[in-house]
N, C-alpha and C. Protein backbone atom coordinates (compact mmCIF):
# COMPACT_ATOMS: atom_id res chain seq x y z
N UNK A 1 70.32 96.90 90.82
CA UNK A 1 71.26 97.25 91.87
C UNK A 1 71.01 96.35 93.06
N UNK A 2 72.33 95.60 93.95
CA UNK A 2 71.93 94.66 94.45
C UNK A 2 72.24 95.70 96.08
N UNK A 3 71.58 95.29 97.13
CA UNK A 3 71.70 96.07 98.44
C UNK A 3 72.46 95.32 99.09
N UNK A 4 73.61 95.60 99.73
CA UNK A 4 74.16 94.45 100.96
C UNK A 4 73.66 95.08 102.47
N UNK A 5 72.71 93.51 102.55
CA UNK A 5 72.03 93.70 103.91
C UNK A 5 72.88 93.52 105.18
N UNK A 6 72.92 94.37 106.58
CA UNK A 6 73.89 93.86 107.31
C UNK A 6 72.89 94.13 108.78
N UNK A 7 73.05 92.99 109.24
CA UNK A 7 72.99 93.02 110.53
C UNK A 7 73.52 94.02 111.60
N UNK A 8 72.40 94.34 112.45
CA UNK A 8 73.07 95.66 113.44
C UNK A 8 74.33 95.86 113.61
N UNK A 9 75.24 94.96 114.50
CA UNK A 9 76.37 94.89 114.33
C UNK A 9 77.57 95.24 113.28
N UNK A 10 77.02 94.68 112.34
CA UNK A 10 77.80 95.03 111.34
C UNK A 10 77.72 96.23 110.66
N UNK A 11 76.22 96.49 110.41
CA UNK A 11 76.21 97.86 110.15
C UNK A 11 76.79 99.35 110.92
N UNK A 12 76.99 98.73 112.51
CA UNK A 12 77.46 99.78 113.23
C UNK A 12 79.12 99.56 113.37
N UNK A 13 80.04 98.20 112.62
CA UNK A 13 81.06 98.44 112.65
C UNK A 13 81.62 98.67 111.21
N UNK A 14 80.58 99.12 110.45
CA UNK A 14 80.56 99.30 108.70
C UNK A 14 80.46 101.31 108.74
N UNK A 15 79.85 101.91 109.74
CA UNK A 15 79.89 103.07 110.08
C UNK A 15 81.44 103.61 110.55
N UNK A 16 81.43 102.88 111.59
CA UNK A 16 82.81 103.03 112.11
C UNK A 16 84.05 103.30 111.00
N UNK A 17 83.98 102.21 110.47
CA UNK A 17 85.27 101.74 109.46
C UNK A 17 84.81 102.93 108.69
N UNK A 18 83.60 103.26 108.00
CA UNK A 18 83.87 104.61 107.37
C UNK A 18 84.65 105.50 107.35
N UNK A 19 84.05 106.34 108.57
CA UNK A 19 84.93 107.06 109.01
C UNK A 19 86.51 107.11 109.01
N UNK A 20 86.65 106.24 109.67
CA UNK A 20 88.55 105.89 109.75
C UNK A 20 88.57 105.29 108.79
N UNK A 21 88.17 105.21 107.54
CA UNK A 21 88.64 105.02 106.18
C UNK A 21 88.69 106.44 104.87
N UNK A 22 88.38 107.36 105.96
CA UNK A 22 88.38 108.61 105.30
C UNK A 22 86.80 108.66 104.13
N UNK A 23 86.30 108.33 104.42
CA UNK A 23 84.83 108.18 103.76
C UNK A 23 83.73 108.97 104.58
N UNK A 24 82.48 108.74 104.34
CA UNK A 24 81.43 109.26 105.39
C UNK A 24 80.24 108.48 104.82
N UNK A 25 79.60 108.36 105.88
CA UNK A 25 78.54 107.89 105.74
C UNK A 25 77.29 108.89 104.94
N UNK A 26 76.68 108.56 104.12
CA UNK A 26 75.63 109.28 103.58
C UNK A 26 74.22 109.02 103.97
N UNK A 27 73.75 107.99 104.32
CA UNK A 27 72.75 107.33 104.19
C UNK A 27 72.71 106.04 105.42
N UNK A 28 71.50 105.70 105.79
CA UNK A 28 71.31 104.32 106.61
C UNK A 28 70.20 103.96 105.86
N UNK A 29 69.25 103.07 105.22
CA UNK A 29 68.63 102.61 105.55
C UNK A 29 67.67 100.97 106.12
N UNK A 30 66.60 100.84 106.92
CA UNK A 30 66.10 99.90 107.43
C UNK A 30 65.34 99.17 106.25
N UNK A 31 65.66 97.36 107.07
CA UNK A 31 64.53 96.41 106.08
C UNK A 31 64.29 95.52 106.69
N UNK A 32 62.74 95.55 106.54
CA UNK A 32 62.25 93.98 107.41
C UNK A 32 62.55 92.61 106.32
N UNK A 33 62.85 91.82 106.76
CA UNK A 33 62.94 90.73 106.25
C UNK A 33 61.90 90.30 106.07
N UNK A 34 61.14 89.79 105.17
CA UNK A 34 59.95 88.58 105.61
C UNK A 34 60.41 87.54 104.39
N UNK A 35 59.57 86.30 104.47
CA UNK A 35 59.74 85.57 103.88
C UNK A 35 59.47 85.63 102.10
N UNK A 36 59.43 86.11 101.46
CA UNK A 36 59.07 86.81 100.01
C UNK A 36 60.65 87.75 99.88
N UNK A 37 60.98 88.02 101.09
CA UNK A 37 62.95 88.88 100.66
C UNK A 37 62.82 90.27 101.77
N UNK A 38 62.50 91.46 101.29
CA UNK A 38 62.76 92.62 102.23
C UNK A 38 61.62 93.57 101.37
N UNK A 39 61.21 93.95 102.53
CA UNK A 39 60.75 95.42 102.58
C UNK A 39 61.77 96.58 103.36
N UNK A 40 60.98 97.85 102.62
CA UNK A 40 62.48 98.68 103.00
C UNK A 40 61.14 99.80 104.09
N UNK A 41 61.37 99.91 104.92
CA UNK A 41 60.36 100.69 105.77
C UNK A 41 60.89 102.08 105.79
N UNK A 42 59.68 102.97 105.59
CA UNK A 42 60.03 104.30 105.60
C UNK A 42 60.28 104.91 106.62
N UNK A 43 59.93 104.64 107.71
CA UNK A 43 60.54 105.45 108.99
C UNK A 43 61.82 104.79 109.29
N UNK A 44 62.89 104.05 108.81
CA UNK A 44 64.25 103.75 109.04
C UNK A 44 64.82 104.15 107.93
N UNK A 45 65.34 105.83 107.30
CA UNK A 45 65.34 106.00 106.45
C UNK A 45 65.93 107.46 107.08
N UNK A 46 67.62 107.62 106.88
CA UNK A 46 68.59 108.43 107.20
C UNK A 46 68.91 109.08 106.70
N UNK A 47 68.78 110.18 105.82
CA UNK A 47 69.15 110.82 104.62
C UNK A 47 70.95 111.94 105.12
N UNK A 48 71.96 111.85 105.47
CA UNK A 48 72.50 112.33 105.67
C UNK A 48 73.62 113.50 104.25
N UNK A 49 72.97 113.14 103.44
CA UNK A 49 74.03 113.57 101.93
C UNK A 49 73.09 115.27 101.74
N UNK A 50 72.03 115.12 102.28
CA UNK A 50 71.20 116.56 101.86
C UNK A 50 72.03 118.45 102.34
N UNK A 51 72.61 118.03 103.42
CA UNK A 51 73.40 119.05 104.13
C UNK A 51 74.32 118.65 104.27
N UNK A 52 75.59 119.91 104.46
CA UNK A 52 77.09 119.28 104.34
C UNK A 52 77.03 119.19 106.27
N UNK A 53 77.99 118.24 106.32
CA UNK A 53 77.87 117.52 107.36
C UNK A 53 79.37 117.08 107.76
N UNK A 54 80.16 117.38 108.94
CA UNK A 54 81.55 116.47 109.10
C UNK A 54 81.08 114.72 109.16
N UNK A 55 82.25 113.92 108.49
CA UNK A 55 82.39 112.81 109.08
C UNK A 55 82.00 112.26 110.24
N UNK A 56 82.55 113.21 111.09
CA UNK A 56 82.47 112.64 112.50
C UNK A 56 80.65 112.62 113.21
N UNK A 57 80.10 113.97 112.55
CA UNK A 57 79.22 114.43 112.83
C UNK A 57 78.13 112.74 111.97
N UNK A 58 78.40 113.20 111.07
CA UNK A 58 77.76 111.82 110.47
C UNK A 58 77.31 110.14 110.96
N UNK A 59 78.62 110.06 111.20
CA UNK A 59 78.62 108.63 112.28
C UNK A 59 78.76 109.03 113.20
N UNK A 60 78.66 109.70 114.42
CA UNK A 60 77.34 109.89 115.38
C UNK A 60 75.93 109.81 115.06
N UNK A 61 75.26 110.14 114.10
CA UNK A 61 74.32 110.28 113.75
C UNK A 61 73.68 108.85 113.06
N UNK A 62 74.60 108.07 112.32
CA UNK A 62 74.30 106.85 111.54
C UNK A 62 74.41 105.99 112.83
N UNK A 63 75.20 105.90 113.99
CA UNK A 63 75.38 104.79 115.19
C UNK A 63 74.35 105.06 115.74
N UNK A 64 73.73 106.34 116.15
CA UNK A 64 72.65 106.79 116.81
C UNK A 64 71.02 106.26 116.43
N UNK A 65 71.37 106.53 115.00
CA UNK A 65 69.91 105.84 114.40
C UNK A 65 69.43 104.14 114.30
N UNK A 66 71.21 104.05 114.24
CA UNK A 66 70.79 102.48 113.74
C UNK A 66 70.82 102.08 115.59
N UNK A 67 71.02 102.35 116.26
CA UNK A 67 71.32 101.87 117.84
C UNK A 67 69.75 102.05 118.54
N UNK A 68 69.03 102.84 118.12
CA UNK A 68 67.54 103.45 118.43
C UNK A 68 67.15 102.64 117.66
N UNK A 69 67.10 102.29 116.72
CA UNK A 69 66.10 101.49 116.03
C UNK A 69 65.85 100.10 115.52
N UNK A 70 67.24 99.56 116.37
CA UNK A 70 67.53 98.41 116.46
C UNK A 70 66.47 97.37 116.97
N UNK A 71 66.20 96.17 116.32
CA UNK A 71 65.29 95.21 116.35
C UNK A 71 65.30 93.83 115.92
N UNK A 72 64.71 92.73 116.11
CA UNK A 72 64.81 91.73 115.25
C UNK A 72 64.00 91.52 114.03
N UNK A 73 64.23 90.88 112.95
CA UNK A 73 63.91 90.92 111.16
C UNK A 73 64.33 92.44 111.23
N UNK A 74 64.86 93.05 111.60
CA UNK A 74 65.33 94.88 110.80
C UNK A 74 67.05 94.51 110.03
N UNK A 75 67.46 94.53 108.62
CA UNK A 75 68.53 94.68 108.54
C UNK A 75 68.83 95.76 108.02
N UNK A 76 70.25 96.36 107.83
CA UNK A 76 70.37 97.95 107.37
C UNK A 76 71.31 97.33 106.31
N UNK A 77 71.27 98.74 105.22
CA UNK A 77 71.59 99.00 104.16
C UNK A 77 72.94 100.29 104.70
N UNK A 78 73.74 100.51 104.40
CA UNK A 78 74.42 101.81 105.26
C UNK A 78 75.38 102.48 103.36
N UNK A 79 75.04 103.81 103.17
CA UNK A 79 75.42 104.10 101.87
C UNK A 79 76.39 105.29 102.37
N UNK A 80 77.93 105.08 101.87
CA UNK A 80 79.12 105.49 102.16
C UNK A 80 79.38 106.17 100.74
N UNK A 81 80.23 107.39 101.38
CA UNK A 81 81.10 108.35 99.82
C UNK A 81 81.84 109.10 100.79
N UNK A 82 81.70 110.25 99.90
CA UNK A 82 82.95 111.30 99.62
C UNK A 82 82.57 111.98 100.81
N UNK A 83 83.81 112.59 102.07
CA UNK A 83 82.89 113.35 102.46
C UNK A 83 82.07 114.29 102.23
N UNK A 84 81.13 115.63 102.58
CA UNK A 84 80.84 116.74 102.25
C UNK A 84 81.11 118.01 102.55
N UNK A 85 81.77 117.79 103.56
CA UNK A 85 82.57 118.95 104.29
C UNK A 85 84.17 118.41 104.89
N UNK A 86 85.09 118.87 105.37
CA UNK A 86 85.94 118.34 105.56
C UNK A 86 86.41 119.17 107.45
């Protein structure tokens, strides 16, 4: 399974578009880059799919994390579906 890595930015306009694509965000997670490819660090690690959750409620929560934890070598992974509540 291949991960598409995205830069802060993108990951926070990849949240966005969720949402107003009728989707939800499930998931964020963080990866340091180093030179060997990525590590995936456990404290950047969003689990949002465990409890039903609105959309909206969601990305607040995915902009919030990735905006706090924003850094340089950090790229995010951001994992989108169905919503869980409506």
């Amino acid at each position: 399974m291949s991960i598409e890595m995205l830069s802060t930015q993108d990951a926070l306009e990849r949240i966005k578009a969720s949402t107003q694509g009728g989707q939800q965000v499930l998931g964020v997670d963080g990866f340091k880059i180093v030179p060997e490819g990525y590590i995936g660090l456990l404290d950047l690690i969003l689990d949002l799919s465990v409890h039903p959750i609105s959309p909206q409620a969601a990305e607040s929560a995915a902009l919030q994390f990735v905006e706090a934890n924003a850094r340089d070598g950090v790229m995010w992974e951001i994992v989108i579906g169905r919503p869980t509540i409506r």
